[in-house]
C-alpha atoms as a PDB file:
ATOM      1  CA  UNK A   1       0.000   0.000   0.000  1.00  0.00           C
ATOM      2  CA  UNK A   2       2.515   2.625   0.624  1.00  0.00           C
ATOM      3  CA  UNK A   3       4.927   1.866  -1.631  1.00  0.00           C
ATOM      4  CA  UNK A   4       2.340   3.537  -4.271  1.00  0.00           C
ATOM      5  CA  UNK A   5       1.852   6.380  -2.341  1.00  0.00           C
ATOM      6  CA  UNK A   6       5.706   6.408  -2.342  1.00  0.00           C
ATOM      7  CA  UNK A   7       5.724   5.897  -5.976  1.00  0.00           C
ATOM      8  CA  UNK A   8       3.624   8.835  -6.652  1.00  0.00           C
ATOM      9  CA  UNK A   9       5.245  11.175  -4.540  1.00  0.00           C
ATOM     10  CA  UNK A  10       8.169  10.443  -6.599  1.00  0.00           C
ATOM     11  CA  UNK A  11       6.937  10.975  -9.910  1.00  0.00           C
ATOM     12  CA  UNK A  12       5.261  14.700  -8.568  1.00  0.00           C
ATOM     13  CA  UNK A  13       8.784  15.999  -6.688  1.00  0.00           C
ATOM     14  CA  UNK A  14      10.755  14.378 -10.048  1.00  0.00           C
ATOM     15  CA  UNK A  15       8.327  16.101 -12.445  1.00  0.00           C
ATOM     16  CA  UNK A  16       8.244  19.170 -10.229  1.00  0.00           C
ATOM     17  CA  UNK A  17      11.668  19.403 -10.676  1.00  0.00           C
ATOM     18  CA  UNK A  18      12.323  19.051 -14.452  1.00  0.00           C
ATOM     19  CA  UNK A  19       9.580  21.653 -14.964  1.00  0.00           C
ATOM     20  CA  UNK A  20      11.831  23.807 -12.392  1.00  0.00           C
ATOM     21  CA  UNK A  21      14.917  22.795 -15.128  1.00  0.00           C
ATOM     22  CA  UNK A  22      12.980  23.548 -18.145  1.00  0.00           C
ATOM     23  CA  UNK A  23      11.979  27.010 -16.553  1.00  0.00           C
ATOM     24  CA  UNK A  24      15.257  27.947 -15.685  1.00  0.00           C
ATOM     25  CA  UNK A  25      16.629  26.691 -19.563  1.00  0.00           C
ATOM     26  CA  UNK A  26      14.201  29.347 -20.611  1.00  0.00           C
ATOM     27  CA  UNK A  27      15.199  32.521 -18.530  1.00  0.00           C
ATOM     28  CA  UNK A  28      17.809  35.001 -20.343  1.00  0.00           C
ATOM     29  CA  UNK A  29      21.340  34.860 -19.073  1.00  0.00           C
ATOM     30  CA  UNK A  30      24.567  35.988 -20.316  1.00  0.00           C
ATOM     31  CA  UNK A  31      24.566  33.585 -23.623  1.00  0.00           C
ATOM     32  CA  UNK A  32      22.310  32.523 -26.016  1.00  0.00           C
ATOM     33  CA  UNK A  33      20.476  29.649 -25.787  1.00  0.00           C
ATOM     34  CA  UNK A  34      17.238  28.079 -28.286  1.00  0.00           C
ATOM     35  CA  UNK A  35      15.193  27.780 -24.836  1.00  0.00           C
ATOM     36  CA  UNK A  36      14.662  31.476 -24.438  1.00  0.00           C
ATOM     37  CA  UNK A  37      12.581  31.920 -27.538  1.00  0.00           C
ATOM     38  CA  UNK A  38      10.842  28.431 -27.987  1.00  0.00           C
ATOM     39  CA  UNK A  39       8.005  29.797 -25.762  1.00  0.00           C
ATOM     40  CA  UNK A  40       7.190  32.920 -27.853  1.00  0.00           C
ATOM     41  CA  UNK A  41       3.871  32.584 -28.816  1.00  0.00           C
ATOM     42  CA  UNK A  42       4.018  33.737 -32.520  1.00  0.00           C
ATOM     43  CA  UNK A  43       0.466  34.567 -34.671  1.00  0.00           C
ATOM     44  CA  UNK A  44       0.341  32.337 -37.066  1.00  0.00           C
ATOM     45  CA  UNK A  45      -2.989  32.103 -39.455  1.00  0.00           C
ATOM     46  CA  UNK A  46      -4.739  33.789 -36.706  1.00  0.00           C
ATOM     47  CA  UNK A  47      -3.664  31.262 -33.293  1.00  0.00           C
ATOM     48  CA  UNK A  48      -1.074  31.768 -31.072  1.00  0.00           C
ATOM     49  CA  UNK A  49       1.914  29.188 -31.617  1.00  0.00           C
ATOM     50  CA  UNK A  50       5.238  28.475 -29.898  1.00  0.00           C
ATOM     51  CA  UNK A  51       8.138  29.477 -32.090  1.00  0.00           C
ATOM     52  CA  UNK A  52       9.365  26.079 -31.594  1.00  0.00           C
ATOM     53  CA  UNK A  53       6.513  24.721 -33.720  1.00  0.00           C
ATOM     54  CA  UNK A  54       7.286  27.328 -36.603  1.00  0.00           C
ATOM     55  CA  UNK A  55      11.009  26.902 -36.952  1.00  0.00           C
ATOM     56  CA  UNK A  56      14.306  25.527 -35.662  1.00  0.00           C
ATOM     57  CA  UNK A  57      16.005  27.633 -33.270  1.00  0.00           C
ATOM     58  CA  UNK A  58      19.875  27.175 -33.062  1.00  0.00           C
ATOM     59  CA  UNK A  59      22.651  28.870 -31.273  1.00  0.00           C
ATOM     60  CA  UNK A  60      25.523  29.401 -33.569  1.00  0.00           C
ATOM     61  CA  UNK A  61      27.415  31.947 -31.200  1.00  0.00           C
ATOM     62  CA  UNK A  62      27.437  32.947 -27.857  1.00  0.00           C
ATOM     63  CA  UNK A  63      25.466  35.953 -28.593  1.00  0.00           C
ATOM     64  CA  UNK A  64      23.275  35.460 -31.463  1.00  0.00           C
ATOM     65  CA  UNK A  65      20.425  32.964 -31.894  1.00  0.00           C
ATOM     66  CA  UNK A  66      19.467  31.595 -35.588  1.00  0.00           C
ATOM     67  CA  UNK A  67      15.839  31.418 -36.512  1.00  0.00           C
ATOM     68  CA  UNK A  68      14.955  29.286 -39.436  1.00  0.00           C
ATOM     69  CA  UNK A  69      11.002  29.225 -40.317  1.00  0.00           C
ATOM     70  CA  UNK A  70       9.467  26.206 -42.172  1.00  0.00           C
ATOM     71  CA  UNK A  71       7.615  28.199 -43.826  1.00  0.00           C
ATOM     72  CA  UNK A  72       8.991  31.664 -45.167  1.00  0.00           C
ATOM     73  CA  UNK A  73       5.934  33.410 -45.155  1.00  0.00           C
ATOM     74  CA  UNK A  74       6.515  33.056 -41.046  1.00  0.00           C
ATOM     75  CA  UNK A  75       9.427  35.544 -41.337  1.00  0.00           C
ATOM     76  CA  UNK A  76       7.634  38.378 -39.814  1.00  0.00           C
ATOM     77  CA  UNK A  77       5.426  37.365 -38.204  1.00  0.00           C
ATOM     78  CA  UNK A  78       8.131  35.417 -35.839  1.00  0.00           C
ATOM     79  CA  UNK A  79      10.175  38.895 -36.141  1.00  0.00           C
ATOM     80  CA  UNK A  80       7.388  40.484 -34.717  1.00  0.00           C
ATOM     81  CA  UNK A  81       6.545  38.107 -32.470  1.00  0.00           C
ATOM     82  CA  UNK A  82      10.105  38.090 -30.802  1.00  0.00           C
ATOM     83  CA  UNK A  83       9.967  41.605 -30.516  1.00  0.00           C
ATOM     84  CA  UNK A  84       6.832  41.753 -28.767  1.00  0.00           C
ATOM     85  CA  UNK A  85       8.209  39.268 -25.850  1.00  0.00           C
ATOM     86  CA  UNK A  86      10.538  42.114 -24.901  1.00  0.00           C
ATOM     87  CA  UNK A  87      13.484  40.046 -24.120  1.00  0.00           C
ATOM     88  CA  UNK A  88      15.619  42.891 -24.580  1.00  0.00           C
ATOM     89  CA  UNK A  89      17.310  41.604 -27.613  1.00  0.00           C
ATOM     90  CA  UNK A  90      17.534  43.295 -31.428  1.00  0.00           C
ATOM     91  CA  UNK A  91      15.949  41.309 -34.182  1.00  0.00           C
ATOM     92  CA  UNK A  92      17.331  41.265 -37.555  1.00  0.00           C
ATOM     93  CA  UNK A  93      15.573  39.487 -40.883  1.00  0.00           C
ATOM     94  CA  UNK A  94      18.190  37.899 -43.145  1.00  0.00           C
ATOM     95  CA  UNK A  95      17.219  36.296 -46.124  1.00  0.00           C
ATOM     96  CA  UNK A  96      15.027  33.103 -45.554  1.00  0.00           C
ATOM     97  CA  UNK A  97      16.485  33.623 -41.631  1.00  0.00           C
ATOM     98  CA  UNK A  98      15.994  35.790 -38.416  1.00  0.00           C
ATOM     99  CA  UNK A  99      19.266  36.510 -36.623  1.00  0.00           C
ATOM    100  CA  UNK A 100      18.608  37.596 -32.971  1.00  0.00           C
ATOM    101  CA  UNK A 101      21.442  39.449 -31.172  1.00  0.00           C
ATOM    102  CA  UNK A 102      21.351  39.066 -27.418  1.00  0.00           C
ATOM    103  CA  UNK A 103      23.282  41.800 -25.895  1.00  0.00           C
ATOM    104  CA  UNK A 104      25.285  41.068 -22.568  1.00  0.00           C
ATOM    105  CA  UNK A 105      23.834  41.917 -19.184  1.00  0.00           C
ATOM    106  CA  UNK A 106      24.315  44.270 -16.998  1.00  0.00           C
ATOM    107  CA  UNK A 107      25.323  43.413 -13.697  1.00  0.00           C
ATOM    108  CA  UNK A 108      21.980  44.885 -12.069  1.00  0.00           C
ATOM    109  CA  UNK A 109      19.969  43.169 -14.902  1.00  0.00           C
ATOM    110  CA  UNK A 110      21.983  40.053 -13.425  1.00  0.00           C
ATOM    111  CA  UNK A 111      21.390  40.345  -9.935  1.00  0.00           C
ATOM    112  CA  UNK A 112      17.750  40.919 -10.532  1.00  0.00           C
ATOM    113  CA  UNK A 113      17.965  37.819 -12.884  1.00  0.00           C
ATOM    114  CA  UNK A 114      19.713  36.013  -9.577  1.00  0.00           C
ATOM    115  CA  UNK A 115      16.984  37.191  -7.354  1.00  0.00           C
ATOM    116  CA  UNK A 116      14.197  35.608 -10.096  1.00  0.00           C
ATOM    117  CA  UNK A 117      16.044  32.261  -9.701  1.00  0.00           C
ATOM    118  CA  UNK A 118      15.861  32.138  -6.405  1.00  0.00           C
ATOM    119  CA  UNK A 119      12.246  32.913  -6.429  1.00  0.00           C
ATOM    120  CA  UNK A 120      11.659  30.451  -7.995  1.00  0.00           C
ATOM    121  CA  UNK A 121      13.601  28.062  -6.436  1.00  0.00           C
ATOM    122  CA  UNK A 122      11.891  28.460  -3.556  1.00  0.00           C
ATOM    123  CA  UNK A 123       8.939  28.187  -4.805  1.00  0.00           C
ATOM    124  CA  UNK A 124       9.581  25.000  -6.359  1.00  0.00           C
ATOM    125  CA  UNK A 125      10.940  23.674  -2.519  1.00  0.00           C
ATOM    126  CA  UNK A 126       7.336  24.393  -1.243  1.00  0.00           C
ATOM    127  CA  UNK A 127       5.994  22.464  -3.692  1.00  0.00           C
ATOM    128  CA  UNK A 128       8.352  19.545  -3.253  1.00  0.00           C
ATOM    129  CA  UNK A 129       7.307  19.779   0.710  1.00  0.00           C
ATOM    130  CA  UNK A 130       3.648  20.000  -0.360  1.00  0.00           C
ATOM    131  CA  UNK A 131       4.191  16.821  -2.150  1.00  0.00           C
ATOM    132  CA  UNK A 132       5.369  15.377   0.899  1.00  0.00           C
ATOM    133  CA  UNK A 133       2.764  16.874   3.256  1.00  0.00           C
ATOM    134  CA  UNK A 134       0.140  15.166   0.859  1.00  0.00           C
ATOM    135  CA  UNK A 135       2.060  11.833   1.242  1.00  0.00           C
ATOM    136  CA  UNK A 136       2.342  11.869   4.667  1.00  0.00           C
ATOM    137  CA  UNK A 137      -1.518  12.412   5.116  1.00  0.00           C
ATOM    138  CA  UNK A 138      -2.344   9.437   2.501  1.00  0.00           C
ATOM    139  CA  UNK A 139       0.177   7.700   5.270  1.00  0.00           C
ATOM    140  CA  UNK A 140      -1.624   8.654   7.989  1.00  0.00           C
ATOM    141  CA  UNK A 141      -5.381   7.815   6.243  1.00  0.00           C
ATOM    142  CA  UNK A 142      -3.968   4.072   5.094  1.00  0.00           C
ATOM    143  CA  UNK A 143      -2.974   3.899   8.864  1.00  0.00           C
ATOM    144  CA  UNK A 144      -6.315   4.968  10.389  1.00  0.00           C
ATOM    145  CA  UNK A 145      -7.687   2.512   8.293  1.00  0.00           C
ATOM    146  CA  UNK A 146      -6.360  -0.291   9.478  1.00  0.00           C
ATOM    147  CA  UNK A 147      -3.920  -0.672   5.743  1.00  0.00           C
ATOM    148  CA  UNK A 148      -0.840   0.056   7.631  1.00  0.00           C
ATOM    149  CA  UNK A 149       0.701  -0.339  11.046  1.00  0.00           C
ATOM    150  CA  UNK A 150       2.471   1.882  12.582  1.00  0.00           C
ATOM    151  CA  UNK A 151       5.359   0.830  12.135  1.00  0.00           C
ATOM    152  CA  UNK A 152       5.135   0.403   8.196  1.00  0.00           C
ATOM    153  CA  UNK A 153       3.916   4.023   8.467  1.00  0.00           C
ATOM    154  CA  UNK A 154       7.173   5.726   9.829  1.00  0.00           C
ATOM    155  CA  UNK A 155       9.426   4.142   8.153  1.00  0.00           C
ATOM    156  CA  UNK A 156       7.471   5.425   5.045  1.00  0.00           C
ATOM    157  CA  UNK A 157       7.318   8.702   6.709  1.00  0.00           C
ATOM    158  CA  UNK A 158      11.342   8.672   6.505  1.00  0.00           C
ATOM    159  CA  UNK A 159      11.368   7.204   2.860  1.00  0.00           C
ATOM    160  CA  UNK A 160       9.155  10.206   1.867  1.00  0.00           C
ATOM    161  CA  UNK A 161      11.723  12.558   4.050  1.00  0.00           C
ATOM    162  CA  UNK A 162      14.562  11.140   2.183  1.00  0.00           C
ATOM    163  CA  UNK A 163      13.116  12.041  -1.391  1.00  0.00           C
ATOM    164  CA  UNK A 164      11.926  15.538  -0.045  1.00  0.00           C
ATOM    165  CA  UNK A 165      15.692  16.111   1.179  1.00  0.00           C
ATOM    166  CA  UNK A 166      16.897  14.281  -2.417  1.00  0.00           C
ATOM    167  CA  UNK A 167      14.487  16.299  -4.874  1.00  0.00           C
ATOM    168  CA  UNK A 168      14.985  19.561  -2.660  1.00  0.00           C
ATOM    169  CA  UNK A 169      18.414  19.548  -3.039  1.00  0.00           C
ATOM    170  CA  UNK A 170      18.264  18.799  -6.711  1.00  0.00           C
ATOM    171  CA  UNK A 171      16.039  22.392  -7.242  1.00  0.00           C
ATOM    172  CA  UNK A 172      19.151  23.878  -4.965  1.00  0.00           C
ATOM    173  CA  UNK A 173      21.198  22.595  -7.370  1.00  0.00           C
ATOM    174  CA  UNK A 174      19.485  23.544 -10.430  1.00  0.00           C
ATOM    175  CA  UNK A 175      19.556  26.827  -9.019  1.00  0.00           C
ATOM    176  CA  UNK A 176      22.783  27.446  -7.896  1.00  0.00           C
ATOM    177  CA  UNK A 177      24.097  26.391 -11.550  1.00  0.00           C
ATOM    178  CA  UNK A 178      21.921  28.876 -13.347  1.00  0.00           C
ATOM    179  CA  UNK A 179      23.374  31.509 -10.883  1.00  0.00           C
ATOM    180  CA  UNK A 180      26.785  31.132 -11.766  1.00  0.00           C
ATOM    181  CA  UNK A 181      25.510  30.856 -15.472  1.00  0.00           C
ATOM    182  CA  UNK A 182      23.784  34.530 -15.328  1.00  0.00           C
ATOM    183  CA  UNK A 183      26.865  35.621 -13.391  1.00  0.00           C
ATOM    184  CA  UNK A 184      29.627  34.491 -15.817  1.00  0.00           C
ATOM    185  CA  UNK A 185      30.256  37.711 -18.113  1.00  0.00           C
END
């Protein structure tokens, strides 16, 4: 019985924390990377798309991203589109390609960026221990109902501390990596 609710506490903190990854991917730092523009939502016949559904996003350089549409009619509308996020980045249309330049930061811009993160990090913590507080009270129900002892029940209690402590200090991790990231020059 509890190693399912064990099981799905898992499978929340784990997903809670590649969602955390995935967020972080996407936030501007000091280089370019694909994952800050695949979320644009770009007009496209009239609905809102992700870029990443329009085109292929690359990273040639450190500081410039490479937009290539599927379909050239796209062009501005993506160009548009990008500018609209206000990412604080110029947008240039080259040929059958949009080149975006991302400028570097500056070092308030970075420590605001650093204050985001751990935001966010945080954030993400609470919801790991949210996870747990749920899995402790599923615990506690299987007990009162005569699906558990006591026994079984702690030591599940301490399994579920052990993957709050692991998944916590993955987001910690996470965090402190995309730190030095937006603090490297």
């Amino acid at each position: 019985m509890y190693k399912e609710i064990l099981e799905q506490a898992e499978a929340k903190m784990k997903k809670t924390v590649e969602i955390f990854g995935h967020e972080l991917a996407g936030m501007r730092a000091g280089r370019a990377h694909p994952a800050l523009l695949e979320k644009v939502p770009v007009e496209y016949y009239g609905t809102p798309t992700p870029l990443q559904h329009l085109a292929t996003i690359s990273a040639p350089e450190p500081r410039t991203l490479v937009v290539q549409p599927f379909d050239r009619g796209a062009i501005g509308a993506i160009e548009k589109a990008i500018l609209k996020a206000d990412l604080g980045v110029s947008v240039r249309v080259d040929g059958n390609v949009v080149r975006v330049a991302v400028p570097p930061l500056t070092e308030e811009r970075r420590r605001e960026l650093v204050r985001q993160v751990k935001r966010r990090a945080e954030e993400e913590k609470v919801a790991v221990r949210n996870i747990r507080r749920e899995a402790v009270d599923a615990l506690r129900a299987a007990e009162k109902e005569n699906q558990l002892s006591e026994d079984e029940r702690r030591r599940a209690e301490g399994e579920v501390q052990k993957l709050t402590d692991r998944y916590t200090k993955e987001i910690d991790q996470l965090a402190e990596a995309r730190e030095r990231d937006i603090l490297t020059p």
